[in-house]
PDB file of N, CA and C in Angstrom:
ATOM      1  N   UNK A   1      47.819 -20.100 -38.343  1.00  0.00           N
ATOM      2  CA  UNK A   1      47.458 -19.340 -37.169  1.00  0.00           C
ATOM      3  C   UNK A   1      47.677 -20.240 -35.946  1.00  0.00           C
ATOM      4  N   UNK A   2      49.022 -19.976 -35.266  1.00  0.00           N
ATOM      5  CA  UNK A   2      48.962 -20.803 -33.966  1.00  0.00           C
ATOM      6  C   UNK A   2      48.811 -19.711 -32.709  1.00  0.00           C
ATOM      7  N   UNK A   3      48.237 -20.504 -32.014  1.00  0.00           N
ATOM      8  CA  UNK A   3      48.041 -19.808 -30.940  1.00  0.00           C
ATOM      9  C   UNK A   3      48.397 -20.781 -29.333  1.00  0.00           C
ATOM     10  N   UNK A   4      48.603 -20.100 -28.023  1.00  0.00           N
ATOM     11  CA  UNK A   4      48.313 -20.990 -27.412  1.00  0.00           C
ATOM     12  C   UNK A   4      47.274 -20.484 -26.689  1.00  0.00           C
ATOM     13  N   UNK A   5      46.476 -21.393 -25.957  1.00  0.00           N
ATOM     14  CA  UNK A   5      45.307 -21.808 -25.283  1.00  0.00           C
ATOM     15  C   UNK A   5      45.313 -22.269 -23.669  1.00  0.00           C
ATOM     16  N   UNK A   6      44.451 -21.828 -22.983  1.00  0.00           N
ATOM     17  CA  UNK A   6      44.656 -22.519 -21.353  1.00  0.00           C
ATOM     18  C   UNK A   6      42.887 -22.264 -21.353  1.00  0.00           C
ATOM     19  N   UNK A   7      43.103 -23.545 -20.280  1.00  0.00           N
ATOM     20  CA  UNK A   7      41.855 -24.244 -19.539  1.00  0.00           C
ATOM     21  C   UNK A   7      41.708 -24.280 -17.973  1.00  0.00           C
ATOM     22  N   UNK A   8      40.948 -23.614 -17.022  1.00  0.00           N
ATOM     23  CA  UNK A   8      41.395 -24.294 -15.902  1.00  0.00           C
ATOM     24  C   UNK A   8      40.103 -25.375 -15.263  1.00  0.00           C
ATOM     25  N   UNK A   9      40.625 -25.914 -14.804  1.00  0.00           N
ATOM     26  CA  UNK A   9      40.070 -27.264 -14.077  1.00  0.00           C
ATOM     27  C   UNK A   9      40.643 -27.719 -13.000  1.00  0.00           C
ATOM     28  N   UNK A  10      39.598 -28.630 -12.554  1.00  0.00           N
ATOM     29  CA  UNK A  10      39.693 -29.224 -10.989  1.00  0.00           C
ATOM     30  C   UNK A  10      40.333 -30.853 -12.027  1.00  0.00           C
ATOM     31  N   UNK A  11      40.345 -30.838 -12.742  1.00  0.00           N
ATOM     32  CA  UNK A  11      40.874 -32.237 -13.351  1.00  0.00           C
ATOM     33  C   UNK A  11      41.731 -31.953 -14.205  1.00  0.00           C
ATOM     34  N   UNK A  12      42.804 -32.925 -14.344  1.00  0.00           N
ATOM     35  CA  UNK A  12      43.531 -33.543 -15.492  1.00  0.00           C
ATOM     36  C   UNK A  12      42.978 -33.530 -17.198  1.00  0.00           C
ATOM     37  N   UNK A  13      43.223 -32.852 -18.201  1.00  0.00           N
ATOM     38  CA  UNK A  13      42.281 -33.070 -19.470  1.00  0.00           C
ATOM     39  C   UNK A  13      43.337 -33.741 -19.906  1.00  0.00           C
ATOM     40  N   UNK A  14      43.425 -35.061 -20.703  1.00  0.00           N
ATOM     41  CA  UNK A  14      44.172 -35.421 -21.352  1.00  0.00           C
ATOM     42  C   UNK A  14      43.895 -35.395 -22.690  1.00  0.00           C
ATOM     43  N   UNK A  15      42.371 -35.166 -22.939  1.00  0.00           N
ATOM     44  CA  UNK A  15      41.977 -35.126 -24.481  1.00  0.00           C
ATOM     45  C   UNK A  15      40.463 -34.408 -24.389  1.00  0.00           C
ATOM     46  N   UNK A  16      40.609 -32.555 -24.359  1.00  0.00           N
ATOM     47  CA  UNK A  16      39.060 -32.253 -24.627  1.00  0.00           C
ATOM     48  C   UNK A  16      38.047 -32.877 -25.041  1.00  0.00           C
ATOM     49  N   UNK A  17      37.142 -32.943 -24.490  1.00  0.00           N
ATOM     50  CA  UNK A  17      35.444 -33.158 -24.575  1.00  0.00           C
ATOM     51  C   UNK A  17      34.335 -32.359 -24.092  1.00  0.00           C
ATOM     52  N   UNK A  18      34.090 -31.439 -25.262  1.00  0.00           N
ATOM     53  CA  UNK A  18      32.782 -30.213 -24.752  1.00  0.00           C
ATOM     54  C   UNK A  18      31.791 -31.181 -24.228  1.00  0.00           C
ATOM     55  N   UNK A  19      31.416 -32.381 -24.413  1.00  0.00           N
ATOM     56  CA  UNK A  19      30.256 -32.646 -23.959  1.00  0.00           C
ATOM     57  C   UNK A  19      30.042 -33.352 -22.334  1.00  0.00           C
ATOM     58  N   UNK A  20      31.285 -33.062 -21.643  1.00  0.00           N
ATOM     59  CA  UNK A  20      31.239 -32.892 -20.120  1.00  0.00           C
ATOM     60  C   UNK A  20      31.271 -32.060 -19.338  1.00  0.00           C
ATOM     61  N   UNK A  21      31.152 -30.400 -20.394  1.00  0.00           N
ATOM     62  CA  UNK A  21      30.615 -29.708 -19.475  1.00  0.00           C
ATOM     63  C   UNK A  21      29.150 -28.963 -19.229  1.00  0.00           C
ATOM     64  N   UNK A  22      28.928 -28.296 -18.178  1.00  0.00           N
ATOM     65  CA  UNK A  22      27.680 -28.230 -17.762  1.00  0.00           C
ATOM     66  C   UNK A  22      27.088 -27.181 -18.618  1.00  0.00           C
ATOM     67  N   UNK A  23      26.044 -27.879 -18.659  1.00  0.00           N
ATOM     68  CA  UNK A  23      24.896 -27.093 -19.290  1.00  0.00           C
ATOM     69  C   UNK A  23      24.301 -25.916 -18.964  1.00  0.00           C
ATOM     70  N   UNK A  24      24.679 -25.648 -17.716  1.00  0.00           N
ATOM     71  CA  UNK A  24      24.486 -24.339 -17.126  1.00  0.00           C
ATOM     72  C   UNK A  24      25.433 -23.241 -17.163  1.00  0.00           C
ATOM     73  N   UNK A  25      26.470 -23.664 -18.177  1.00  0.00           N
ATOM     74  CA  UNK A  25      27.511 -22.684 -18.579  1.00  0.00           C
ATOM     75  C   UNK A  25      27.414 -21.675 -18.785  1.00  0.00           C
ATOM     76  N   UNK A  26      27.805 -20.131 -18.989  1.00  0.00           N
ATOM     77  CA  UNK A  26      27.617 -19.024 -19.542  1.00  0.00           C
ATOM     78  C   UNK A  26      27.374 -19.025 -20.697  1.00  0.00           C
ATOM     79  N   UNK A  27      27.838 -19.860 -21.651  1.00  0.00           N
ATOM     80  CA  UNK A  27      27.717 -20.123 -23.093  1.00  0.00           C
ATOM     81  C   UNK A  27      26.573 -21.468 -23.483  1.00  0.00           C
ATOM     82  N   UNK A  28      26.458 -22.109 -22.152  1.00  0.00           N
ATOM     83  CA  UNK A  28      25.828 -23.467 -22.303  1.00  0.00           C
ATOM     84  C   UNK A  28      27.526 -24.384 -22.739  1.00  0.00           C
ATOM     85  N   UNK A  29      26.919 -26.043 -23.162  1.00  0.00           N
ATOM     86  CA  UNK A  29      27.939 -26.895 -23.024  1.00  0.00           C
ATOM     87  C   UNK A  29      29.142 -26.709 -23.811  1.00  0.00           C
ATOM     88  N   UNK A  30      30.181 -26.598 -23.270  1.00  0.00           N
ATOM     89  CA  UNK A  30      31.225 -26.613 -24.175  1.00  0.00           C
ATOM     90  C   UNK A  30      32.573 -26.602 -23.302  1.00  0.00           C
ATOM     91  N   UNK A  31      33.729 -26.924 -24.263  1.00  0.00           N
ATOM     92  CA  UNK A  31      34.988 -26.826 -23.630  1.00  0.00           C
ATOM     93  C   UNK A  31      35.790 -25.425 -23.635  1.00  0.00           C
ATOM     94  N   UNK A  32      35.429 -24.679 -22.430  1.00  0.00           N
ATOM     95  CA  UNK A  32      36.149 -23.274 -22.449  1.00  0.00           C
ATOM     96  C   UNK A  32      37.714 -22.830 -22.513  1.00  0.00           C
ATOM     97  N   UNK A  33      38.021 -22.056 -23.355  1.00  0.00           N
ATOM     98  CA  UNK A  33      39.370 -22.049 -23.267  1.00  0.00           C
ATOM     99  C   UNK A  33      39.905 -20.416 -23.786  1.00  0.00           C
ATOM    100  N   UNK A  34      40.891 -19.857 -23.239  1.00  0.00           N
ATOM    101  CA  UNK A  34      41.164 -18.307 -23.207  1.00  0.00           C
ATOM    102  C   UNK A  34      42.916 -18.369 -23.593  1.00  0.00           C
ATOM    103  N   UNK A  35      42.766 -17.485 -24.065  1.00  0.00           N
ATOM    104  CA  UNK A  35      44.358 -17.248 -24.069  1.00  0.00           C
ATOM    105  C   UNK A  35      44.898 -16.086 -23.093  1.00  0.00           C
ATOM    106  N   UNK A  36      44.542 -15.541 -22.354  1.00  0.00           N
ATOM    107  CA  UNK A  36      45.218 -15.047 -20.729  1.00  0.00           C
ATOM    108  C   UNK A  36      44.936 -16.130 -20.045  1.00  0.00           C
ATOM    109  N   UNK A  37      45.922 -16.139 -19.582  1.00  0.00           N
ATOM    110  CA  UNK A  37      46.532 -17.245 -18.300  1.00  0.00           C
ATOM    111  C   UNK A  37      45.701 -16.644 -17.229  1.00  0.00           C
ATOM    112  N   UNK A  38      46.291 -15.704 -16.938  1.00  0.00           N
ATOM    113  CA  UNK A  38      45.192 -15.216 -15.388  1.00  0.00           C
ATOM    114  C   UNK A  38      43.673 -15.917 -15.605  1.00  0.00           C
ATOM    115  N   UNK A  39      42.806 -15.579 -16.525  1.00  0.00           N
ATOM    116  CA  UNK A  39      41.681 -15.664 -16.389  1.00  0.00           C
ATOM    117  C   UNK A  39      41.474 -17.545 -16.298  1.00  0.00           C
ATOM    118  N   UNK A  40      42.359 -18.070 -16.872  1.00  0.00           N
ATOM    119  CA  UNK A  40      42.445 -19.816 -16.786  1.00  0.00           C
ATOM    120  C   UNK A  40      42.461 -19.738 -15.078  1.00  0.00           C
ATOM    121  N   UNK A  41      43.264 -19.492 -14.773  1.00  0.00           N
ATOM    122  CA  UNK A  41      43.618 -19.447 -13.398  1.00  0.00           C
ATOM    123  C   UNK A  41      42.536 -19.182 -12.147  1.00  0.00           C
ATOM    124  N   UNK A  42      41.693 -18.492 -12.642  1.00  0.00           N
ATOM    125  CA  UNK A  42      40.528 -17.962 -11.679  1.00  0.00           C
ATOM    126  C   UNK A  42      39.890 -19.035 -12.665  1.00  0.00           C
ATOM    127  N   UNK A  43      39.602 -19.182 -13.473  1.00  0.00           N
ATOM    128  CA  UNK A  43      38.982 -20.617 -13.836  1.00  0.00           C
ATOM    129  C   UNK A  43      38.577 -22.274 -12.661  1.00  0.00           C
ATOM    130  N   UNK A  44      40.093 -22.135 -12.871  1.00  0.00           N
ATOM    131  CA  UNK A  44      40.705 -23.597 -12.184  1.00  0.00           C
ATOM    132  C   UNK A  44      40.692 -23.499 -10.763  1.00  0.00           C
ATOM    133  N   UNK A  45      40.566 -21.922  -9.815  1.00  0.00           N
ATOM    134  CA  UNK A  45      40.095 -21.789  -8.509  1.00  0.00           C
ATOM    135  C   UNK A  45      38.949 -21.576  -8.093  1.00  0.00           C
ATOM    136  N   UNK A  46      38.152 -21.703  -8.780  1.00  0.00           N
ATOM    137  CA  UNK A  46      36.461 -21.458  -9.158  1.00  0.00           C
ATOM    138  C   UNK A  46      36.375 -22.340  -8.359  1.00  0.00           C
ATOM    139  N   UNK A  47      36.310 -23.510  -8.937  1.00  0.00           N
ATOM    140  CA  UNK A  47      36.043 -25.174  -8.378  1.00  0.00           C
ATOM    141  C   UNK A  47      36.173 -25.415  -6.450  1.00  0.00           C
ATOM    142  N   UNK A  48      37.130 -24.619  -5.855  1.00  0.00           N
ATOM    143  CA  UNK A  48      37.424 -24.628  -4.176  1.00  0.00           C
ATOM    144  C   UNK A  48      37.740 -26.359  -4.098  1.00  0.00           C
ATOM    145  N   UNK A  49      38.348 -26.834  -4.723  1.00  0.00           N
ATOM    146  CA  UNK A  49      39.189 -28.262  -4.275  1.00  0.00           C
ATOM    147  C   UNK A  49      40.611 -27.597  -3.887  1.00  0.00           C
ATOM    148  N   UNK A  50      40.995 -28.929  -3.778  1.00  0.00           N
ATOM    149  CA  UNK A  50      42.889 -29.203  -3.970  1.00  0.00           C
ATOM    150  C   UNK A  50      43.319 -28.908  -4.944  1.00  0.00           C
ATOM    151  N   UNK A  51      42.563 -29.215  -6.161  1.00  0.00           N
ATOM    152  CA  UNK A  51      43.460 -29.814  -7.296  1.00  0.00           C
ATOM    153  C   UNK A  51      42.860 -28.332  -8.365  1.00  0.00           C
ATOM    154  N   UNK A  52      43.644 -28.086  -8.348  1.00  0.00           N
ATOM    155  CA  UNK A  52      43.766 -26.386  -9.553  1.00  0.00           C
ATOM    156  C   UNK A  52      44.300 -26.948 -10.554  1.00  0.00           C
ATOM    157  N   UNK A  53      43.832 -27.117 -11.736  1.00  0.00           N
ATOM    158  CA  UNK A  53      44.875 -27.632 -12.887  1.00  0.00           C
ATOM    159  C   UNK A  53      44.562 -26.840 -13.914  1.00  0.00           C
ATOM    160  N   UNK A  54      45.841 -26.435 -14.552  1.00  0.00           N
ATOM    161  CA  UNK A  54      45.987 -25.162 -15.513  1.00  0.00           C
ATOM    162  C   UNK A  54      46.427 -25.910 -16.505  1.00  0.00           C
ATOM    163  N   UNK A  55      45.619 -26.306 -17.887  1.00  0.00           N
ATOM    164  CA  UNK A  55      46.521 -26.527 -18.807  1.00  0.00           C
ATOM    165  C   UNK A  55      46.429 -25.995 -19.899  1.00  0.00           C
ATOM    166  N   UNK A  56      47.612 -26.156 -20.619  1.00  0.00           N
ATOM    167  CA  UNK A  56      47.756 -25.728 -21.713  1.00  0.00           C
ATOM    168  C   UNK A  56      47.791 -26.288 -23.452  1.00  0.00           C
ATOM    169  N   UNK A  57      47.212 -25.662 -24.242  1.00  0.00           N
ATOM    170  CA  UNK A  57      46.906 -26.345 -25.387  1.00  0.00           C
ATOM    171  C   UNK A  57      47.426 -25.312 -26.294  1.00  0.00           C
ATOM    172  N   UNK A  58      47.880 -25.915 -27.126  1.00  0.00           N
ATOM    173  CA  UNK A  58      48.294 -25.115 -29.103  1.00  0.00           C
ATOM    174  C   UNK A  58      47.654 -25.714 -29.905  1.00  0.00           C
ATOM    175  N   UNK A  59      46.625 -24.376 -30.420  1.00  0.00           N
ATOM    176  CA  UNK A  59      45.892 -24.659 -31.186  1.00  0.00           C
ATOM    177  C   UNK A  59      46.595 -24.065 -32.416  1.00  0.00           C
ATOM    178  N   UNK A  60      46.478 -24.942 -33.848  1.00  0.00           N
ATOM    179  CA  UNK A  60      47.127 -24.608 -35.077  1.00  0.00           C
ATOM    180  C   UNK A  60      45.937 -24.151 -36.342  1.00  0.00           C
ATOM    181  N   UNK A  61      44.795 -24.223 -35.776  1.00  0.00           N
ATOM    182  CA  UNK A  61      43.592 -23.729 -36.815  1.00  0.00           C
ATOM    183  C   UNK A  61      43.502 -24.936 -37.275  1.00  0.00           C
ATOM    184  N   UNK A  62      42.789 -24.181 -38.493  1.00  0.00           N
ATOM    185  CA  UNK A  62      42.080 -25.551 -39.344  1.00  0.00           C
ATOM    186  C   UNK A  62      41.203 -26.758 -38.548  1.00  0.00           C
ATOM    187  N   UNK A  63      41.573 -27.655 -39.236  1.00  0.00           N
ATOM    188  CA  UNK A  63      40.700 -28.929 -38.735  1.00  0.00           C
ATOM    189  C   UNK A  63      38.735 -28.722 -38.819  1.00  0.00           C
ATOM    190  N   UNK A  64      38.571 -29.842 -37.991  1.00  0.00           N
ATOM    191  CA  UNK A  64      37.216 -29.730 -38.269  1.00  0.00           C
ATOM    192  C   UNK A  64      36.654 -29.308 -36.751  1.00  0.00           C
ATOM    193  N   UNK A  65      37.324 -28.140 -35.962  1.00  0.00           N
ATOM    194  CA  UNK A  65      37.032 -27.891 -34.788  1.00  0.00           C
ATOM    195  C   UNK A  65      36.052 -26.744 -34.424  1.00  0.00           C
ATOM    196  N   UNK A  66      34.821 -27.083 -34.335  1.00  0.00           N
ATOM    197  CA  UNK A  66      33.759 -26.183 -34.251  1.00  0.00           C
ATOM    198  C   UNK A  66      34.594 -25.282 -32.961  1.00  0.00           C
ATOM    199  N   UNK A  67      34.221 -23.928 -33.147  1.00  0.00           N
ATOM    200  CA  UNK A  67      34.431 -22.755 -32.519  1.00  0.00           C
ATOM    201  C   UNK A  67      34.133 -21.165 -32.099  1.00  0.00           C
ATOM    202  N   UNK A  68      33.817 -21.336 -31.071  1.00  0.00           N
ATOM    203  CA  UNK A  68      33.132 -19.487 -30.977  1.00  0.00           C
ATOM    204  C   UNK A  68      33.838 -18.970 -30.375  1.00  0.00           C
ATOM    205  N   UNK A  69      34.302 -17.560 -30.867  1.00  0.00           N
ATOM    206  CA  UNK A  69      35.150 -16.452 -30.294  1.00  0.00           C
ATOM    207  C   UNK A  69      34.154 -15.430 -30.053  1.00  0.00           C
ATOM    208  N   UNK A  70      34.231 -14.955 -28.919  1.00  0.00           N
ATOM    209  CA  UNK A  70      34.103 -13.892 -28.189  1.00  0.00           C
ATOM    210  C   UNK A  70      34.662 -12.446 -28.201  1.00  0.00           C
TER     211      UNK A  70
END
């Protein structure tokens, strides 16, 4: 099962870590990620900086990657 994945952020991710985001999340802490682009996008303009960063990830299943779908 591959899929791809987007994130948006005011930063650079070079290697996910749920445990930098805020605790006041909709879900509480974790690393959010959607597969529509648009919604990454209003993500990554949430923030009101400069820096909008949209990235993208392929996820291949498996592994030992805890996960909740919506």
């Amino acid at each position: 099962m591959k899929k791809i994945l987007y994130h948006g952020s005011e930063n650079i991710i070079e290697q996910p870590d749920y445990r930098k985001g805020a605790k006041t999340n909709d879900y509480g802490r974790g690393f959010y990620c959607t597969e529509e682009i648009e919604l990454a996008k209003e993500w990554a303009c949430a923030f009101g900086g400069s820096s909008d960063i949209l990235a993208e990830w392929e996820y291949c299943g498996g592994g030992n990657l805890p996960a909740k779908t919506f």
